[in-house]
Protein backbone atom coordinates (compact mmCIF):
# COMPACT_ATOMS: atom_id res chain seq x y z
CA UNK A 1 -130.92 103.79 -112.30
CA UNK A 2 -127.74 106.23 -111.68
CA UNK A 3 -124.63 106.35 -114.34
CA UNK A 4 -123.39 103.84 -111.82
CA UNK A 5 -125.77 101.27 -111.68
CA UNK A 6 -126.09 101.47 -115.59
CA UNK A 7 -122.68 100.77 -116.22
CA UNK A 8 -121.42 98.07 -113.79
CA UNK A 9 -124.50 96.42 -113.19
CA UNK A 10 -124.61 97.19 -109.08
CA UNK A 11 -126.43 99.79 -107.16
CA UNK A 12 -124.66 102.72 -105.49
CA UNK A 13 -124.59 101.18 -102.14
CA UNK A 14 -122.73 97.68 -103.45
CA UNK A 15 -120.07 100.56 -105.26
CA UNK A 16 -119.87 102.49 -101.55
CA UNK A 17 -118.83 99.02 -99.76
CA UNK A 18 -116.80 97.57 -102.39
CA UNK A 19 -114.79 101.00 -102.05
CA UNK A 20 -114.77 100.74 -98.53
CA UNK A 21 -113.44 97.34 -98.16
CA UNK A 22 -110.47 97.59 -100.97
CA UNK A 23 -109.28 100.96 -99.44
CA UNK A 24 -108.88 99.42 -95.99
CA UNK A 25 -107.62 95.92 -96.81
CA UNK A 26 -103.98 95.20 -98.85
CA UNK A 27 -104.42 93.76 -101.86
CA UNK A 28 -101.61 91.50 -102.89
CA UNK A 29 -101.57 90.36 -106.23
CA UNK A 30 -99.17 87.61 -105.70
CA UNK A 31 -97.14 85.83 -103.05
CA UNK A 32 -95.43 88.01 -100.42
CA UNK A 33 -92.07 87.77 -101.15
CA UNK A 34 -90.85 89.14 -98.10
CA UNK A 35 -93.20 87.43 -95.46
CA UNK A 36 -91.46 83.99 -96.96
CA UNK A 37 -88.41 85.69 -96.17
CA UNK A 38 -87.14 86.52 -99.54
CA UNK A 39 -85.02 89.95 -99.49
CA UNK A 40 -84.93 92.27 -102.39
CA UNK A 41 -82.28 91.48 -104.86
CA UNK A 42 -82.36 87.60 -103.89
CA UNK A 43 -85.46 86.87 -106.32
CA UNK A 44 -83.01 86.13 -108.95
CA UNK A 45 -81.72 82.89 -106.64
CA UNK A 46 -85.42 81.82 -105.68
CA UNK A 47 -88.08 79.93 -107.56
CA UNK A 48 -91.48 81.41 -107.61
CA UNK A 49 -93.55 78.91 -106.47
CA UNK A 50 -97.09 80.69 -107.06
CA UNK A 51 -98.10 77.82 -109.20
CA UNK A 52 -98.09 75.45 -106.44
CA UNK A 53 -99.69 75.05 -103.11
CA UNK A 54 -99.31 77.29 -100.53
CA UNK A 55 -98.56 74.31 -98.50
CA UNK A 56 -95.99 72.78 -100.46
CA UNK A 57 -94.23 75.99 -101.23
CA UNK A 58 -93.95 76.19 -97.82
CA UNK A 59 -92.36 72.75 -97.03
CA UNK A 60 -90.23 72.90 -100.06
CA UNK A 61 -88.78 76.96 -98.71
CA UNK A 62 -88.81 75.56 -94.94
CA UNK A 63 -86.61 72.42 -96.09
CA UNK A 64 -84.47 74.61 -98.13
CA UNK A 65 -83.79 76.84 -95.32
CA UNK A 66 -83.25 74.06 -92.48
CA UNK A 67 -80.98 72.14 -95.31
CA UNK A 68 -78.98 75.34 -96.70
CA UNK A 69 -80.13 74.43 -99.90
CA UNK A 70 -81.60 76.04 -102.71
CA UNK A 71 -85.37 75.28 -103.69
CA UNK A 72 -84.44 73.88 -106.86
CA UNK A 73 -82.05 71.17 -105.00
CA UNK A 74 -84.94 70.19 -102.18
CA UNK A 75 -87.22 69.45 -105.20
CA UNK A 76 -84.60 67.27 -107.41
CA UNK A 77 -83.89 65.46 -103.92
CA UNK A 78 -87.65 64.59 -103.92
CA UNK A 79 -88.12 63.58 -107.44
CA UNK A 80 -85.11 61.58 -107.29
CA UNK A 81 -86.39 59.93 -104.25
CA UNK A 82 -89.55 59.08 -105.80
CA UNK A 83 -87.89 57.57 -108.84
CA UNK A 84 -85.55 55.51 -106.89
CA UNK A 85 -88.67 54.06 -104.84
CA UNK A 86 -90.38 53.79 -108.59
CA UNK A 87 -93.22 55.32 -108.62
């Protein structure tokens, strides 16, 4: 076994692709803020909806947008919907 293998537990060749593959794809630790259309310095006026699904971060950001409302209003709109119909 090499230093390598001794201290992470995978060969030389695993180390070689792992390298590989993280040097030529982006990592991105969280959600793209600007490929949901968020501009710098607008954060502040956004919810981060990481803890949700992608999907419905999406529909709640699309019906803020086609609304020209904030995120915050689309989802009080919904939860007040659902208590009206009582559920």
């Amino acid at each position: 076994m090499i230093d390598v293998e001794k201290k992470t537990g995978i060969s030389d060749a695993e180390c070689e692709h792992l390298d590989n593959y993280y040097t030529k794809n982006t990592f991105e630790p969280g959600p793209n803020l600007l490929k949901m259309g968020i501009k710098p310095g607008f954060v502040h006026s956004t919810i981060l909806l990481s803890d949700l699904d992608t999907d419905v971060a999406k529909y709640i950001y699309t019906q803020a947008k086609a609304f020209h409302k904030t995120q915050i209003e689309i989802i009080n709109d919904l939860v007040r919907e659902k208590l009206a119909v009582g559920a």
